[in-house]
PDB file of N, CA and C in Angstrom:
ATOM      1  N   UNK A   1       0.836  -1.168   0.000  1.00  0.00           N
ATOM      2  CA  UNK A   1       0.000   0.000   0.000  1.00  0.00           C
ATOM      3  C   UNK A   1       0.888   1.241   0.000  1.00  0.00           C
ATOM      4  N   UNK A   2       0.798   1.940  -1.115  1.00  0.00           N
ATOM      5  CA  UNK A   2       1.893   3.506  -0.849  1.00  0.00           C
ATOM      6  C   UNK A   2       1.173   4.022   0.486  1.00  0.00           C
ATOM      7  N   UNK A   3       2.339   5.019   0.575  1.00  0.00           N
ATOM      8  CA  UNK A   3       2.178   5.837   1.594  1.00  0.00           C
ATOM      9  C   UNK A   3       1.625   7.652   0.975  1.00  0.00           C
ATOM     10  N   UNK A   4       0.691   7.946   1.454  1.00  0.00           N
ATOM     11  CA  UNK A   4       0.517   9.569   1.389  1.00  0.00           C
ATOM     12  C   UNK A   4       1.754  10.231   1.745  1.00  0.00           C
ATOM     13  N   UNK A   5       1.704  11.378   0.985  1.00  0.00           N
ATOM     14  CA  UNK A   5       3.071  12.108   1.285  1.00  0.00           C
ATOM     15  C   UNK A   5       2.251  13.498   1.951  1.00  0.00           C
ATOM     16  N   UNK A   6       3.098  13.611   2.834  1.00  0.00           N
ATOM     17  CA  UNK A   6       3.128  14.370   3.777  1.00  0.00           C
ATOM     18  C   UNK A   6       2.465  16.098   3.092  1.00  0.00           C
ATOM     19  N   UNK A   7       1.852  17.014   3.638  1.00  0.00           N
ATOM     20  CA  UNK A   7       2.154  18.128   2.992  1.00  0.00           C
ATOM     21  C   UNK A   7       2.623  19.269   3.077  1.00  0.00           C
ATOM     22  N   UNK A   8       3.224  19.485   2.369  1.00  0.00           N
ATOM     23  CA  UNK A   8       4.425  20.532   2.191  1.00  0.00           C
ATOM     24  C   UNK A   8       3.756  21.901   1.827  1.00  0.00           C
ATOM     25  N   UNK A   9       4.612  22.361   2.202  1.00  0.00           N
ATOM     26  CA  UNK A   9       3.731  24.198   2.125  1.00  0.00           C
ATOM     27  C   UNK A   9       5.194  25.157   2.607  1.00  0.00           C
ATOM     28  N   UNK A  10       4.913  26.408   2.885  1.00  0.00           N
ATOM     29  CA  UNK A  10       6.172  27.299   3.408  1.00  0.00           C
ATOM     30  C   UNK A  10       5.932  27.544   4.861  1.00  0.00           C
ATOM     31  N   UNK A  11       5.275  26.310   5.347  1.00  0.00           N
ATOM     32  CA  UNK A  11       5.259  26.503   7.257  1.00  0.00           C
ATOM     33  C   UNK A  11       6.088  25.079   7.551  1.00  0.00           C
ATOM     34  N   UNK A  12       6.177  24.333   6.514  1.00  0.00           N
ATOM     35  CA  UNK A  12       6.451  22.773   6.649  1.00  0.00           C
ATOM     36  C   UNK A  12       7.526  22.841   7.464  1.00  0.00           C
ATOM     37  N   UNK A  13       7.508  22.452   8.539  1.00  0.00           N
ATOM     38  CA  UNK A  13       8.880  22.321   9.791  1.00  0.00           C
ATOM     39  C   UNK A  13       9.084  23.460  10.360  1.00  0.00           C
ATOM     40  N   UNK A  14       8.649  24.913  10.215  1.00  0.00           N
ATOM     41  CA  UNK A  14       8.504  25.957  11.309  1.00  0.00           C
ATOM     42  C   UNK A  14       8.134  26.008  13.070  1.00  0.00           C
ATOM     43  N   UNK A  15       6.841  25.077  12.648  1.00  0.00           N
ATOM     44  CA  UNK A  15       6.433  25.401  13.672  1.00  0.00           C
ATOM     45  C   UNK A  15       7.015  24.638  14.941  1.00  0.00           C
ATOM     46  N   UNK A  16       7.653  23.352  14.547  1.00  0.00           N
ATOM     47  CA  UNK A  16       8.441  21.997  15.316  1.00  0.00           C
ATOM     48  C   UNK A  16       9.738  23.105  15.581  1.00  0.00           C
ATOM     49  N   UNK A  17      10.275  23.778  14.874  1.00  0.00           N
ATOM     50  CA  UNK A  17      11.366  24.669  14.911  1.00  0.00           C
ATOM     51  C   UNK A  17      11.349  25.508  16.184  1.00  0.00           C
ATOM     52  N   UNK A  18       9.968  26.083  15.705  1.00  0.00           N
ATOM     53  CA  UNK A  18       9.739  27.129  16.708  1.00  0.00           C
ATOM     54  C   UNK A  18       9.650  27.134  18.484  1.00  0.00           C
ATOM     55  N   UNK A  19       9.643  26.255  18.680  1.00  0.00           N
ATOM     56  CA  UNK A  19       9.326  25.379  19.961  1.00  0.00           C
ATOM     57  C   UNK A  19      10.898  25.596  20.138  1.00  0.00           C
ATOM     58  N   UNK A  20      11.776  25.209  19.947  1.00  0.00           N
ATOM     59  CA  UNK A  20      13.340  25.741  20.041  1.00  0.00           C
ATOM     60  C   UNK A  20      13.390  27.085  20.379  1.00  0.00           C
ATOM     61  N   UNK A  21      12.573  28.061  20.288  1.00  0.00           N
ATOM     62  CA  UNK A  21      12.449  29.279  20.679  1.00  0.00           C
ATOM     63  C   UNK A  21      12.275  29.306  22.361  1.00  0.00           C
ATOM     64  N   UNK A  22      11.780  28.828  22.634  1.00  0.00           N
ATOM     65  CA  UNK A  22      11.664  28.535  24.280  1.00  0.00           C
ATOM     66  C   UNK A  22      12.853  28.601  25.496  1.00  0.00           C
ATOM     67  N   UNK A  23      13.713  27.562  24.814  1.00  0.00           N
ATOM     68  CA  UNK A  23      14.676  27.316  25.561  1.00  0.00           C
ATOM     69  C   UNK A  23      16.260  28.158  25.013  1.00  0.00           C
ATOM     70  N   UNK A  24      15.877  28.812  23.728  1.00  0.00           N
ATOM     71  CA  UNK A  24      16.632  29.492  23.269  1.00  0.00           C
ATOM     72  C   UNK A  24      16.845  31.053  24.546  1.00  0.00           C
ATOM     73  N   UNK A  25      15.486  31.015  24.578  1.00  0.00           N
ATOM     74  CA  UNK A  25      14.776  32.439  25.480  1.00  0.00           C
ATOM     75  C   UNK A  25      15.209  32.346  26.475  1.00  0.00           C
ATOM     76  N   UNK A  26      15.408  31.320  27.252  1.00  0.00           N
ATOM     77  CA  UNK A  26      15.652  30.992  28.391  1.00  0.00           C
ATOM     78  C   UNK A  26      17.316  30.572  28.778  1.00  0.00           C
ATOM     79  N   UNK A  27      17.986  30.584  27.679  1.00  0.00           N
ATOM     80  CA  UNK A  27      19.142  30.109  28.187  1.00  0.00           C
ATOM     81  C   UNK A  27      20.159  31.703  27.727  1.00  0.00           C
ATOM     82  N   UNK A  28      19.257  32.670  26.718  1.00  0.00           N
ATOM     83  CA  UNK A  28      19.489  34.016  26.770  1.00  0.00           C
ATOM     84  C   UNK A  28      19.625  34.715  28.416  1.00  0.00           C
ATOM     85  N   UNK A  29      18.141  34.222  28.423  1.00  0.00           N
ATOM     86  CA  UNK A  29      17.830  35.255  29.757  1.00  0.00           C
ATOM     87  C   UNK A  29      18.877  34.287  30.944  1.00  0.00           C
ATOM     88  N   UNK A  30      19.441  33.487  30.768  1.00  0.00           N
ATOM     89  CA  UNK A  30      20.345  32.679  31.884  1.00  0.00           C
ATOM     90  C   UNK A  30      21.570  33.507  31.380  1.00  0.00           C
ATOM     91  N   UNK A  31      22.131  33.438  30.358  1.00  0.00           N
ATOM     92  CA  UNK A  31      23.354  34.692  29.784  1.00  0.00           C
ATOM     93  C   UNK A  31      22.957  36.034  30.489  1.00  0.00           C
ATOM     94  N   UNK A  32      22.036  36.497  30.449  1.00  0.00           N
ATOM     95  CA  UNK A  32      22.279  38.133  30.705  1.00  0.00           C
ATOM     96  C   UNK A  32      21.910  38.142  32.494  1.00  0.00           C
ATOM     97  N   UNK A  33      21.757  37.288  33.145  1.00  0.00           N
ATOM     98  CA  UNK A  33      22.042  37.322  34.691  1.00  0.00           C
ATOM     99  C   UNK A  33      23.315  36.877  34.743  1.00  0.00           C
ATOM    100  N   UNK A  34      23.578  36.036  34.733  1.00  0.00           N
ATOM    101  CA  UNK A  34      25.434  36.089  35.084  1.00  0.00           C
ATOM    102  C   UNK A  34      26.696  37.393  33.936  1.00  0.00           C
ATOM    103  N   UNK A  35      25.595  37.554  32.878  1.00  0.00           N
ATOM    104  CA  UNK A  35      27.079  38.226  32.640  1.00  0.00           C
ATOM    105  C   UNK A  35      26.042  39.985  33.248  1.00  0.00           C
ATOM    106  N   UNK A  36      25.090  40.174  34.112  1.00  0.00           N
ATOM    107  CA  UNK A  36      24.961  41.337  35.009  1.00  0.00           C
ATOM    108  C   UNK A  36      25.670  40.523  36.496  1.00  0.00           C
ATOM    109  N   UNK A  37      25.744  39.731  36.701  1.00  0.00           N
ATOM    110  CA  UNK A  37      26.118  39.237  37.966  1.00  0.00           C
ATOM    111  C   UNK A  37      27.327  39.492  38.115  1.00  0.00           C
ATOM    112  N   UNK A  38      28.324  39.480  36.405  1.00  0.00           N
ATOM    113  CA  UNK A  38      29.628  39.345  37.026  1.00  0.00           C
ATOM    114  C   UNK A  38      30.337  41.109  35.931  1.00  0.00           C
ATOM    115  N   UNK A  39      28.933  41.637  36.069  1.00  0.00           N
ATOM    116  CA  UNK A  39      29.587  43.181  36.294  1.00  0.00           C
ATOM    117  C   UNK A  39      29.074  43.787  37.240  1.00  0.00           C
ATOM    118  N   UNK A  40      28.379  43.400  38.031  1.00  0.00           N
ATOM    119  CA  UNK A  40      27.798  44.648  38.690  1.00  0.00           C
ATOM    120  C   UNK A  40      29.057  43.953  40.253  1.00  0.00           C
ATOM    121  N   UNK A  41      29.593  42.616  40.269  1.00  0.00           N
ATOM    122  CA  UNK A  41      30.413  42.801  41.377  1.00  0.00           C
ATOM    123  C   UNK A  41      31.708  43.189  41.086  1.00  0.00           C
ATOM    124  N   UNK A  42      32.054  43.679  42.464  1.00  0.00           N
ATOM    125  CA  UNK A  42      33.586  44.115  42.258  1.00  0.00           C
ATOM    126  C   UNK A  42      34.233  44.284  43.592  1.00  0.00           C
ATOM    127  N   UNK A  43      35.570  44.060  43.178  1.00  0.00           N
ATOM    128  CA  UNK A  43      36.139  43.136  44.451  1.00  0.00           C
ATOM    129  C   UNK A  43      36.997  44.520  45.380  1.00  0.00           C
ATOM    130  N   UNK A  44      37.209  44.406  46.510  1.00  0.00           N
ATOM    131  CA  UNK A  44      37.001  45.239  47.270  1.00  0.00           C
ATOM    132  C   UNK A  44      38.516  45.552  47.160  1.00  0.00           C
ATOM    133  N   UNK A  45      39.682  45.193  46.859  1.00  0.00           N
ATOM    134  CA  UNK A  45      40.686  44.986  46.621  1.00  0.00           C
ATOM    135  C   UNK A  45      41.343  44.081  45.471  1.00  0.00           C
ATOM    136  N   UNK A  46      42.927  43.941  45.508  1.00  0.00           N
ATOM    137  CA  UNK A  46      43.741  43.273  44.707  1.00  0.00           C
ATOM    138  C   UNK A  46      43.571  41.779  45.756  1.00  0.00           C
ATOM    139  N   UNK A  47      43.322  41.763  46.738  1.00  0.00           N
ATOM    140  CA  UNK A  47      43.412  40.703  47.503  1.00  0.00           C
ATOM    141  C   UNK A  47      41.947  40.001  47.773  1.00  0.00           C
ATOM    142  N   UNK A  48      40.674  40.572  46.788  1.00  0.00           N
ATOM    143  CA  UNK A  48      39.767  39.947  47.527  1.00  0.00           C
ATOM    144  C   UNK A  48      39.515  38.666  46.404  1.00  0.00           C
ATOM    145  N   UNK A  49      39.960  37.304  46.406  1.00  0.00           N
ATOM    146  CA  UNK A  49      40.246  36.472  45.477  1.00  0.00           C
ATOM    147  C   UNK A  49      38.623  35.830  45.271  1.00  0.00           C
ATOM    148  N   UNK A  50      37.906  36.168  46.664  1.00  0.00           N
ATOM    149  CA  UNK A  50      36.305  35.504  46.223  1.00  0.00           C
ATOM    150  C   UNK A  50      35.819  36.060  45.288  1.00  0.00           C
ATOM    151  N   UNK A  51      36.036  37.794  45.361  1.00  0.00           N
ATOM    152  CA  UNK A  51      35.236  38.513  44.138  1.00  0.00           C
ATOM    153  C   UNK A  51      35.589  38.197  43.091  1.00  0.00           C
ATOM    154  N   UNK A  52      37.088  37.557  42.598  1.00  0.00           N
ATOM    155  CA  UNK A  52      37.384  37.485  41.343  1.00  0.00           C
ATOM    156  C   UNK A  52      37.096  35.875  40.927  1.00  0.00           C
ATOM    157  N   UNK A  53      37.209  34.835  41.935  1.00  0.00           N
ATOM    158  CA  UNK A  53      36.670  33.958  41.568  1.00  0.00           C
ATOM    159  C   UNK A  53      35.156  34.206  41.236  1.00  0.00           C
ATOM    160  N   UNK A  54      34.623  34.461  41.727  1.00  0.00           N
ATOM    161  CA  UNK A  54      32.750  34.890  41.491  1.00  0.00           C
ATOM    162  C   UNK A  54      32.476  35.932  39.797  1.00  0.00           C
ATOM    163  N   UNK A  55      33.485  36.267  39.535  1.00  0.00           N
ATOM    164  CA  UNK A  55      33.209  37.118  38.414  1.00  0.00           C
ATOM    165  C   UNK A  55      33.983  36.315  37.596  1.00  0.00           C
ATOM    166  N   UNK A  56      34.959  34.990  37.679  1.00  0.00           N
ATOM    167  CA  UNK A  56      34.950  34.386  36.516  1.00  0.00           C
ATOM    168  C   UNK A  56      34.017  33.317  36.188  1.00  0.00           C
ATOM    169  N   UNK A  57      33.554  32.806  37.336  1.00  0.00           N
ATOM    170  CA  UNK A  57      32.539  31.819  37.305  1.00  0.00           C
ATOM    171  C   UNK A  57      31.197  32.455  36.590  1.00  0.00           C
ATOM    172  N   UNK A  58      30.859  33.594  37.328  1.00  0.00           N
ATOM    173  CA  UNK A  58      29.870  34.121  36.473  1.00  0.00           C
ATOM    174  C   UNK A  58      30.065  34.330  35.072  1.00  0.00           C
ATOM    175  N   UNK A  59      31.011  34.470  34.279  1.00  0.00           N
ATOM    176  CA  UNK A  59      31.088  34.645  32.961  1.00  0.00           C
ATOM    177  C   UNK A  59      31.673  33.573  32.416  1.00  0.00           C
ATOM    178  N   UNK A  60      32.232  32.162  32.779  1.00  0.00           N
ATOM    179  CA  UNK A  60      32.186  30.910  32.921  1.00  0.00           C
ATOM    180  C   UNK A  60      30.944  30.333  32.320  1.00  0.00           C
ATOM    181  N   UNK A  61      29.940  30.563  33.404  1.00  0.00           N
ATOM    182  CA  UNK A  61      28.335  30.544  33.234  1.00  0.00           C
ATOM    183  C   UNK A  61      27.645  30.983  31.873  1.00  0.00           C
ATOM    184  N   UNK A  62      28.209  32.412  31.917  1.00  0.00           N
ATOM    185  CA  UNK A  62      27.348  33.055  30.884  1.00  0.00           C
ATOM    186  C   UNK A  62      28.171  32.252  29.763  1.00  0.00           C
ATOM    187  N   UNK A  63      29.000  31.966  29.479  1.00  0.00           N
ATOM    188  CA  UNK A  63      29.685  31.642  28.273  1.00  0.00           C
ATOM    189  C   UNK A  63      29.249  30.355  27.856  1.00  0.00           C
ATOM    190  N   UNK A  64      28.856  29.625  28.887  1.00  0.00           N
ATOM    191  CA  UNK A  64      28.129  27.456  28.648  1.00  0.00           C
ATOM    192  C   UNK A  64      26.960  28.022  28.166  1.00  0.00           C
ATOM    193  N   UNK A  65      26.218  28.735  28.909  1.00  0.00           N
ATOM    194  CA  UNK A  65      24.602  29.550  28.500  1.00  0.00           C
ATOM    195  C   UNK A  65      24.745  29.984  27.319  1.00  0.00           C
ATOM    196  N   UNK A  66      25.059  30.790  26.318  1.00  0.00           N
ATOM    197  CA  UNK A  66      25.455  31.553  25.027  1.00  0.00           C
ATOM    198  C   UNK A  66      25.352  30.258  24.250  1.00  0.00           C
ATOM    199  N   UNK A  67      26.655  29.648  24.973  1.00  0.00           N
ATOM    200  CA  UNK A  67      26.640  28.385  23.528  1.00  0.00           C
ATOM    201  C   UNK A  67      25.564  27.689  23.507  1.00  0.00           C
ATOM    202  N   UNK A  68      25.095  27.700  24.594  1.00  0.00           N
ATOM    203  CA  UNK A  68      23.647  26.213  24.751  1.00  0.00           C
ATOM    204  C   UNK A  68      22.808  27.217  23.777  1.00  0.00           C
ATOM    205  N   UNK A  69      22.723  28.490  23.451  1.00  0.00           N
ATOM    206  CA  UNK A  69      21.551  28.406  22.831  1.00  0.00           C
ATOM    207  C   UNK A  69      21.940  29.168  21.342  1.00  0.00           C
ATOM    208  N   UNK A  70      23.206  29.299  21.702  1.00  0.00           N
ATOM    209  CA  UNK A  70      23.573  29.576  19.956  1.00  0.00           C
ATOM    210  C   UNK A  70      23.266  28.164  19.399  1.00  0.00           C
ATOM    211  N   UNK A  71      24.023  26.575  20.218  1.00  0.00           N
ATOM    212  CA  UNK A  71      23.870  25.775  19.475  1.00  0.00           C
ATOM    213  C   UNK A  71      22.177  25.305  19.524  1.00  0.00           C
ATOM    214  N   UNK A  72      20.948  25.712  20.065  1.00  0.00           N
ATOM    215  CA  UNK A  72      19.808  25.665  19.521  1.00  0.00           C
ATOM    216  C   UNK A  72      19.636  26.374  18.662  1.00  0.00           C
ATOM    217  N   UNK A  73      19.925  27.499  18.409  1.00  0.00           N
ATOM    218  CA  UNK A  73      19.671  28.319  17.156  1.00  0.00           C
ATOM    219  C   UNK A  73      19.725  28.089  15.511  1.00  0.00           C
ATOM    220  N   UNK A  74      21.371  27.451  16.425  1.00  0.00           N
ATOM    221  CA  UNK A  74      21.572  26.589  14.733  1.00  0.00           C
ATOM    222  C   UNK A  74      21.011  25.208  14.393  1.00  0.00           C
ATOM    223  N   UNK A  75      20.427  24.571  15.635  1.00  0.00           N
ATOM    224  CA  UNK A  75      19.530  23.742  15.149  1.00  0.00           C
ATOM    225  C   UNK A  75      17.809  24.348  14.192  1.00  0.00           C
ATOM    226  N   UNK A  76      17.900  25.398  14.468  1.00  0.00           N
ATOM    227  CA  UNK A  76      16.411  26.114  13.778  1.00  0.00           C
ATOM    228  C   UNK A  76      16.707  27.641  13.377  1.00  0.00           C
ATOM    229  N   UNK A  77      17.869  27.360  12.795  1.00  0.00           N
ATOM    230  CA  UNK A  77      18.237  29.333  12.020  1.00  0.00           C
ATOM    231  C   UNK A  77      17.163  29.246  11.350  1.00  0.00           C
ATOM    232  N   UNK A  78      16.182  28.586  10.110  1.00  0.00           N
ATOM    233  CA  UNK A  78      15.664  28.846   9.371  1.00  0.00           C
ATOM    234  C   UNK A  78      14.426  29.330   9.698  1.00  0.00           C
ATOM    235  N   UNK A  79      13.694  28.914  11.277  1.00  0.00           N
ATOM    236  CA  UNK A  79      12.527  29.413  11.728  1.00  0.00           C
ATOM    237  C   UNK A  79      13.052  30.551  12.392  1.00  0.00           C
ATOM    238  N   UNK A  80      13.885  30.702  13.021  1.00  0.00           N
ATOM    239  CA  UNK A  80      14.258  31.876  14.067  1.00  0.00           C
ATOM    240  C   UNK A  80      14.856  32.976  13.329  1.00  0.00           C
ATOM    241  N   UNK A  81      15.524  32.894  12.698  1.00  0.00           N
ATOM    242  CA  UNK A  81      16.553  34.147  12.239  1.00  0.00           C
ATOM    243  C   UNK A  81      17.328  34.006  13.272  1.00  0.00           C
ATOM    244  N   UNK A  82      18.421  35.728  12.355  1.00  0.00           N
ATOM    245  CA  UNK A  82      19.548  35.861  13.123  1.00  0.00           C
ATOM    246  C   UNK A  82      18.869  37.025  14.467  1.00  0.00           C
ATOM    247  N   UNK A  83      17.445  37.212  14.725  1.00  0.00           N
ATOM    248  CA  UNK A  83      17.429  38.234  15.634  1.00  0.00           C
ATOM    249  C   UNK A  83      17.357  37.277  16.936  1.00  0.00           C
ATOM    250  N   UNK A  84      17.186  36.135  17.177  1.00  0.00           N
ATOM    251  CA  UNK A  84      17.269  35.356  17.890  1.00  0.00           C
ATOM    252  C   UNK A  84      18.839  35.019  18.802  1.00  0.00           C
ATOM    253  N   UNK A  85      19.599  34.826  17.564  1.00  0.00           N
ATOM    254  CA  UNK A  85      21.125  34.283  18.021  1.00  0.00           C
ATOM    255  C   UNK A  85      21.867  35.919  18.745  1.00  0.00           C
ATOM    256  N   UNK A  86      21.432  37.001  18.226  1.00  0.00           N
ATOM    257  CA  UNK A  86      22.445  38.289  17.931  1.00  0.00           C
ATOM    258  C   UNK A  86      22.073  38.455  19.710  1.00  0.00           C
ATOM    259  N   UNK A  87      21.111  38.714  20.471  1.00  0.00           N
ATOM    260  CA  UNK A  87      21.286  38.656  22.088  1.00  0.00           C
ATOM    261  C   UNK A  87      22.629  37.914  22.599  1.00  0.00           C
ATOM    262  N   UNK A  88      22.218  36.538  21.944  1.00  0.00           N
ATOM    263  CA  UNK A  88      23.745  35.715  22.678  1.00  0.00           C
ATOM    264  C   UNK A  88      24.725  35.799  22.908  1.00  0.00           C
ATOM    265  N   UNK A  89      25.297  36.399  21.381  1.00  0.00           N
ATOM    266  CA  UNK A  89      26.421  36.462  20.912  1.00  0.00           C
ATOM    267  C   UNK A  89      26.952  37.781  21.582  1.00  0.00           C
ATOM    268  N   UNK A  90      26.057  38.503  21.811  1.00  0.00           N
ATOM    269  CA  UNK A  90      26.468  39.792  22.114  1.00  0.00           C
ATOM    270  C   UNK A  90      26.780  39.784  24.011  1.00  0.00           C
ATOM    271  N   UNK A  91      26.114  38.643  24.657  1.00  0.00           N
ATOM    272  CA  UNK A  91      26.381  38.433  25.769  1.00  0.00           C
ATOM    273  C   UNK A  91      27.127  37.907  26.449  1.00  0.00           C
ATOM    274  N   UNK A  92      27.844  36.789  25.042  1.00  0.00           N
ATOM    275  CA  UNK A  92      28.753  36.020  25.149  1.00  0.00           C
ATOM    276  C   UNK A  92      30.097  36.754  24.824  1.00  0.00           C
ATOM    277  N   UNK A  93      30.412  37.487  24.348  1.00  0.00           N
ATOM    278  CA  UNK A  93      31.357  38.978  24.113  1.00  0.00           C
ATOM    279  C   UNK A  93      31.525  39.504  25.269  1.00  0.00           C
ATOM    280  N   UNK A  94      30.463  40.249  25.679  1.00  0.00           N
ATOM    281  CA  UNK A  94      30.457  40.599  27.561  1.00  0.00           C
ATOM    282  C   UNK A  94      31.204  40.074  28.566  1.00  0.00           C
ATOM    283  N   UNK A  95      30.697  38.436  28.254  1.00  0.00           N
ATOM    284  CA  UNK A  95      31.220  37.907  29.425  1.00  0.00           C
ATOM    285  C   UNK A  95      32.689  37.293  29.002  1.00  0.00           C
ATOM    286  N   UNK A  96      32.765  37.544  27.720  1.00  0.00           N
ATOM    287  CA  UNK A  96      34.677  37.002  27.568  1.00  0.00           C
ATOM    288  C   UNK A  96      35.320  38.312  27.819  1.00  0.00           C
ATOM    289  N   UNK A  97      35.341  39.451  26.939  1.00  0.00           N
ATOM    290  CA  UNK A  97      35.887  40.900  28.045  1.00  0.00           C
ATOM    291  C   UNK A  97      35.737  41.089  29.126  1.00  0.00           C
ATOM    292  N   UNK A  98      34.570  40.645  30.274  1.00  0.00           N
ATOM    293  CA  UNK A  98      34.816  40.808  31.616  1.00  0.00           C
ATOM    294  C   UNK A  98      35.933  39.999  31.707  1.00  0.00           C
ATOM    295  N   UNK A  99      35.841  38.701  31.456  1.00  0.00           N
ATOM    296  CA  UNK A  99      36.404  37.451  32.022  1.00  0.00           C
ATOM    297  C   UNK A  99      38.293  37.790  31.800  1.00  0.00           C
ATOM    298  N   UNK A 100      38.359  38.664  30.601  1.00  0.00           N
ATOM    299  CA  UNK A 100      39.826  38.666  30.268  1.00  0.00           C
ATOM    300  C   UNK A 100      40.494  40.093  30.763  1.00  0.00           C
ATOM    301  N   UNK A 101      39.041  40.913  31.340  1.00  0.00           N
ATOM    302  CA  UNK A 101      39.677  42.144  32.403  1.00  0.00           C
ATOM    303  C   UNK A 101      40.114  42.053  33.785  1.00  0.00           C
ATOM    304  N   UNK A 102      39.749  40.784  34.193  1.00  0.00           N
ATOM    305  CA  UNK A 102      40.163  40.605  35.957  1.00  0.00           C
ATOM    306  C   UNK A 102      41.600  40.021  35.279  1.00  0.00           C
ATOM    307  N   UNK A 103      41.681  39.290  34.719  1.00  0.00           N
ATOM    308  CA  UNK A 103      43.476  39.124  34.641  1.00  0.00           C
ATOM    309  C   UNK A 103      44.379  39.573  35.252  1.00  0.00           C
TER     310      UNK A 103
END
């Protein structure tokens, strides 16, 4: 017995895509608390080693977060666009210049 073929149109796989939008959103909004977490602290001295551990971890953080949802993005660039990925990337920048200013 053939099989019916499926039907195709210009939504065909959008909307399964779109659902990737979710956790895309969410692993954004997990980027822009640690990389505000690890500017808004600052260490009270050259000697306070918690603050600087805490502000690399925080941008540590933000940097696993960025990728987790750049690499959803590129699982569904074609439903999302690039206005989706450009938050990330731009947060993930943030938190590598913080990260390479405590040095």
């Amino acid at each position: 017995m053939p099989r019916t073929p499926r039907p195709t149109g210009p939504d065909d796989g959008r909307r399964a895509n779109r659902v990737l939008a979710v956790p895309v959103t969410l692993l954004t909004l997990v980027t822009a608390f640690f990389c505000w977490a690890a500017l808004v602290t600052r260490p009270a001295g050259p000697w306070d080693d918690g603050a600087y551990a805490g502000i690399a971890v925080a941008c540590l953080v933000a940097l696993v977060a960025a990728t987790g949802a750049l690499g959803l993005w590129l699982l569904s660039r074609r439903a999302l666009g690039w206005a989706w990925a450009a938050p990330a990337l731009i947060l993930a920048a943030v938190a590598a210049v913080r990260w390479a200013s405590i040095a």
